[in-house]
C-alpha atoms as a PDB file:
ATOM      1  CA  UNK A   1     -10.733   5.050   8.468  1.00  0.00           C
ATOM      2  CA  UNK A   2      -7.615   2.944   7.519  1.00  0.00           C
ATOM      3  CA  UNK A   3      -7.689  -0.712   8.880  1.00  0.00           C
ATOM      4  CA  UNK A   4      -5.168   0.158  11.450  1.00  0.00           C
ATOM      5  CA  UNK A   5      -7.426   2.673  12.738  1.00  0.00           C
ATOM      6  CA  UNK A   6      -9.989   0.416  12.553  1.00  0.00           C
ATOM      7  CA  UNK A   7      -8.593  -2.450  14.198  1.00  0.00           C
ATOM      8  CA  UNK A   8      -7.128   0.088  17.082  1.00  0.00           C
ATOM      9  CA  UNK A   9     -10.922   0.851  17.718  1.00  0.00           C
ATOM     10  CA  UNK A  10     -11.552  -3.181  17.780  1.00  0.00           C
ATOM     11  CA  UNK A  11      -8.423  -3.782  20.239  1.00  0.00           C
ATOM     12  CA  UNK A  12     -10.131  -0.671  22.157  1.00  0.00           C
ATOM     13  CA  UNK A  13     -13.546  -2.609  22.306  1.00  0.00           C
ATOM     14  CA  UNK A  14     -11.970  -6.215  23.380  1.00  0.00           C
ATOM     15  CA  UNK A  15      -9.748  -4.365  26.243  1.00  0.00           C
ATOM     16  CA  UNK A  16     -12.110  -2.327  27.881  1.00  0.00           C
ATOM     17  CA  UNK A  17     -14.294  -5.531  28.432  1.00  0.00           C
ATOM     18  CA  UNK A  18     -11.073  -7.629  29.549  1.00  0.00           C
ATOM     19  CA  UNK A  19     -11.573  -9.722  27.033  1.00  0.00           C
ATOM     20  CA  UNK A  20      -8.053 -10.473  25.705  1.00  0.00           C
ATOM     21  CA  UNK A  21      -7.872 -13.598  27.601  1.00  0.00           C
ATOM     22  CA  UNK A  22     -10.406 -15.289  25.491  1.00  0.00           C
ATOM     23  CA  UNK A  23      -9.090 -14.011  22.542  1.00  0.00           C
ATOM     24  CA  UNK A  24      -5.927 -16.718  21.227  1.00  0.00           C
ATOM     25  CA  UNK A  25      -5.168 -17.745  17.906  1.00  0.00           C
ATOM     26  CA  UNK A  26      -6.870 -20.986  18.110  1.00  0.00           C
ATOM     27  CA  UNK A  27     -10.665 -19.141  19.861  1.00  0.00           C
ATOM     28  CA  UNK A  28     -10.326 -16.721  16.862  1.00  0.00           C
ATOM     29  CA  UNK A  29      -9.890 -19.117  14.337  1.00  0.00           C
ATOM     30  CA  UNK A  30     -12.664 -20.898  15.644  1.00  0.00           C
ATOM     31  CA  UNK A  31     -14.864 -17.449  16.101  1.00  0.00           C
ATOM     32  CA  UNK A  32     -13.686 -16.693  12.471  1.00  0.00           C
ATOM     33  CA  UNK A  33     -15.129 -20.219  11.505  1.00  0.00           C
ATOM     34  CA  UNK A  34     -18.465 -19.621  13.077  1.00  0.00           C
ATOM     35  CA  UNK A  35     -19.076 -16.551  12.026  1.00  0.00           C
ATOM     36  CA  UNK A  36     -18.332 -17.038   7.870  1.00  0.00           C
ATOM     37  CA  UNK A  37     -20.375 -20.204   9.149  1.00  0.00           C
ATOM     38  CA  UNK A  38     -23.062 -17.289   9.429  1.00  0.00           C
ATOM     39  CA  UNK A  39     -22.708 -15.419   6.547  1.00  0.00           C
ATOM     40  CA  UNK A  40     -23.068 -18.961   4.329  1.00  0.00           C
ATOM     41  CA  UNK A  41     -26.145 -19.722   6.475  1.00  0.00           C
ATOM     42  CA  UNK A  42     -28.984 -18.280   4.262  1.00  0.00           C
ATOM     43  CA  UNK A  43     -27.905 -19.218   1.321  1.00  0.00           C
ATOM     44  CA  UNK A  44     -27.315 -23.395   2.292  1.00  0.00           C
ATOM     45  CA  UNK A  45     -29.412 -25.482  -0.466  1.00  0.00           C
ATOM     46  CA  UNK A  46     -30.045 -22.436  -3.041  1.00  0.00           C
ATOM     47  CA  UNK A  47     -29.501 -21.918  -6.409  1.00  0.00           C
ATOM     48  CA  UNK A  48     -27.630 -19.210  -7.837  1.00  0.00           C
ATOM     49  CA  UNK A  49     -30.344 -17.152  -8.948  1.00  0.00           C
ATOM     50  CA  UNK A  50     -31.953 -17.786  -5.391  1.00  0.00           C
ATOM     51  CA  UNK A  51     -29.087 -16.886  -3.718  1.00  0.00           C
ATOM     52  CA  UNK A  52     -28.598 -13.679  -5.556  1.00  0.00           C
ATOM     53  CA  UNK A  53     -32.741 -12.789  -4.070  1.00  0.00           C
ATOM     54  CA  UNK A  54     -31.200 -13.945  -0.476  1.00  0.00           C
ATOM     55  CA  UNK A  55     -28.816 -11.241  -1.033  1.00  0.00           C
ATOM     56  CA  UNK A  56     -30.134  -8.980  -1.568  1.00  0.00           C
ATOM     57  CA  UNK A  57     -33.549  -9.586   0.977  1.00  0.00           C
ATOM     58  CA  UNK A  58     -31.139 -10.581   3.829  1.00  0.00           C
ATOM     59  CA  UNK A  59     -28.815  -7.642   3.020  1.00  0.00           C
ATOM     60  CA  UNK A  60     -29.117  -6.164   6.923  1.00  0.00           C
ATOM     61  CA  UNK A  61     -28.210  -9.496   8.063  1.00  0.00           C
ATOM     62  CA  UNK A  62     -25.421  -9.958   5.752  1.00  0.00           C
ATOM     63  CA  UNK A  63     -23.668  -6.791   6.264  1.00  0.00           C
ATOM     64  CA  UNK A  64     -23.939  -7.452  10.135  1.00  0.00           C
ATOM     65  CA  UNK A  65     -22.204 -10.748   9.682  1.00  0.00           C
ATOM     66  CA  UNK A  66     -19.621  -9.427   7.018  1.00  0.00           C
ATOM     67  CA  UNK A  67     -18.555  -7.118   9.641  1.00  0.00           C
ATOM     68  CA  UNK A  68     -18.276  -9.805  12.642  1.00  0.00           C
ATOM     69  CA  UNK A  69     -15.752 -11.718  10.103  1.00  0.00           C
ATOM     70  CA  UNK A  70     -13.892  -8.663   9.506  1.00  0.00           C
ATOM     71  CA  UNK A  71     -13.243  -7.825  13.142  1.00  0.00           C
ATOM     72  CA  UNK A  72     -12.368 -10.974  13.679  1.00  0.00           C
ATOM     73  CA  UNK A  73     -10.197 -11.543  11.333  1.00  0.00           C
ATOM     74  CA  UNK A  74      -8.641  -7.755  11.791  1.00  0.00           C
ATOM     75  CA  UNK A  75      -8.130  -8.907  15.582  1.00  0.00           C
ATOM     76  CA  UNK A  76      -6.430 -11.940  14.746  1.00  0.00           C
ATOM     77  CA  UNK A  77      -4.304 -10.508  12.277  1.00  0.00           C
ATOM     78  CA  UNK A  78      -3.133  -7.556  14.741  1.00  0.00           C
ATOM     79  CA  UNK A  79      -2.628 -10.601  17.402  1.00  0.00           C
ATOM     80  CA  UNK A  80      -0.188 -12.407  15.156  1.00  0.00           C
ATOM     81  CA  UNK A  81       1.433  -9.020  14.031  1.00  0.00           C
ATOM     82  CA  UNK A  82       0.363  -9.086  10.606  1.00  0.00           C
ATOM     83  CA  UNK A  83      -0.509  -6.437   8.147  1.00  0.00           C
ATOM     84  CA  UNK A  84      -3.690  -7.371   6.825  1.00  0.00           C
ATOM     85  CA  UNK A  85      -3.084  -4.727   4.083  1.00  0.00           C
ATOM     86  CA  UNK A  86       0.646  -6.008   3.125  1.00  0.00           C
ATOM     87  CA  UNK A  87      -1.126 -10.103   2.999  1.00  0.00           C
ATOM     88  CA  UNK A  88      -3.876  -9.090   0.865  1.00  0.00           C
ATOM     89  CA  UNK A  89      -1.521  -7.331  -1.600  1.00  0.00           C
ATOM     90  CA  UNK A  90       0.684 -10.173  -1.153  1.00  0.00           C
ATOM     91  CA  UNK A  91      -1.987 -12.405  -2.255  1.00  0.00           C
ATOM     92  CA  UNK A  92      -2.785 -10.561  -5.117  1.00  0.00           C
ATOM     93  CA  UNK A  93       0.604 -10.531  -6.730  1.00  0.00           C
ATOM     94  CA  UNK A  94       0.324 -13.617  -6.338  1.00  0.00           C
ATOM     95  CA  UNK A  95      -2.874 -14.675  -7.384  1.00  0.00           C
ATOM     96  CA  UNK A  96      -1.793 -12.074 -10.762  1.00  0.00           C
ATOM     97  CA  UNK A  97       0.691 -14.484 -11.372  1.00  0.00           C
ATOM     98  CA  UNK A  98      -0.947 -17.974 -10.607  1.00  0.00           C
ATOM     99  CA  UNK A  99      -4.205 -16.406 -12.717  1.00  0.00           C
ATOM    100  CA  UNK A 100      -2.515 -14.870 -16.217  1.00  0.00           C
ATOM    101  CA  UNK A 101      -5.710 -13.331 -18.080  1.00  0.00           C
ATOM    102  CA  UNK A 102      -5.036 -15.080 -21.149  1.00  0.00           C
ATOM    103  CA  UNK A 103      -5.525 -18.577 -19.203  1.00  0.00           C
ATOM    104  CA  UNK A 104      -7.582 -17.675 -16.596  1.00  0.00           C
ATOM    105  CA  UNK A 105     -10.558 -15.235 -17.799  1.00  0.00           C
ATOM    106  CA  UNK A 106     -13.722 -16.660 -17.824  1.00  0.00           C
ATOM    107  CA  UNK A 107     -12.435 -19.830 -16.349  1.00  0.00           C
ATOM    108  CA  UNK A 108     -13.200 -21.157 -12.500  1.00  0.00           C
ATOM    109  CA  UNK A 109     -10.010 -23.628 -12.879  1.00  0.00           C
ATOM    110  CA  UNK A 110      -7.395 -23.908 -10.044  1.00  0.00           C
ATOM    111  CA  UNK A 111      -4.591 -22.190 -11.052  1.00  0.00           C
ATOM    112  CA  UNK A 112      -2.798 -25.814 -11.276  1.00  0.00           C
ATOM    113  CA  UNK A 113      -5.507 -26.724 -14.094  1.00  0.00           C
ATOM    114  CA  UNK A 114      -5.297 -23.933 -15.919  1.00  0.00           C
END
């Protein structure tokens, strides 16, 4: 499925259940928040190579809470008429340009430290 078809079956969900009128910009945001909130829960006060095991042992969980971000975010994005595919490759033009390979590779710099 493309995202739009995707995020038709989302819009589908939410208007069925009449939910619409909890869903503005601001209660997304916040749902967005809460939800990556989540997804960063199990791995608060580990180290890399323990969050790598949380990964992959809370992998079920993960996925679950991946997916609440996504239609979220998919939601939102529809809400505010924009194309989640056209940002992202927006985004990645311009993260090609802000990131040049021969500065950037193998670096974690800002693009304004680079």
């Amino acid at each position: 499925m493309t995202i739009d078809e995707i995020t038709t079956r989302i819009c589908a969900f939410r208007d069925a259940r009449d939910w619409m009128q909890f869903h503005n910009p601001k209660d997304l945001a916040v749902a967005i928040a809460a939800e990556a909130g989540e997804l960063m829960q199990p791995f608060v006060w580990k180290s890399p190579a323990q969050s790598e095991a949380v990964a992959r042992e809370k992998k079920d969980y993960l996925t679950e809470e991946v997916a609440d971000v996504a239609i979220l975010l998919f939601e939102f994005a529809h809400n505010l008429g924009i194309s989640v595919e056209d940002a992202m490759l927006a985004k990645l033009a311009k993260n090609e340009q802000r990131y040049p390979v021969g500065k950037a590779h193998g670096s974690n710099a800002k693009y304004n430290e680079l």
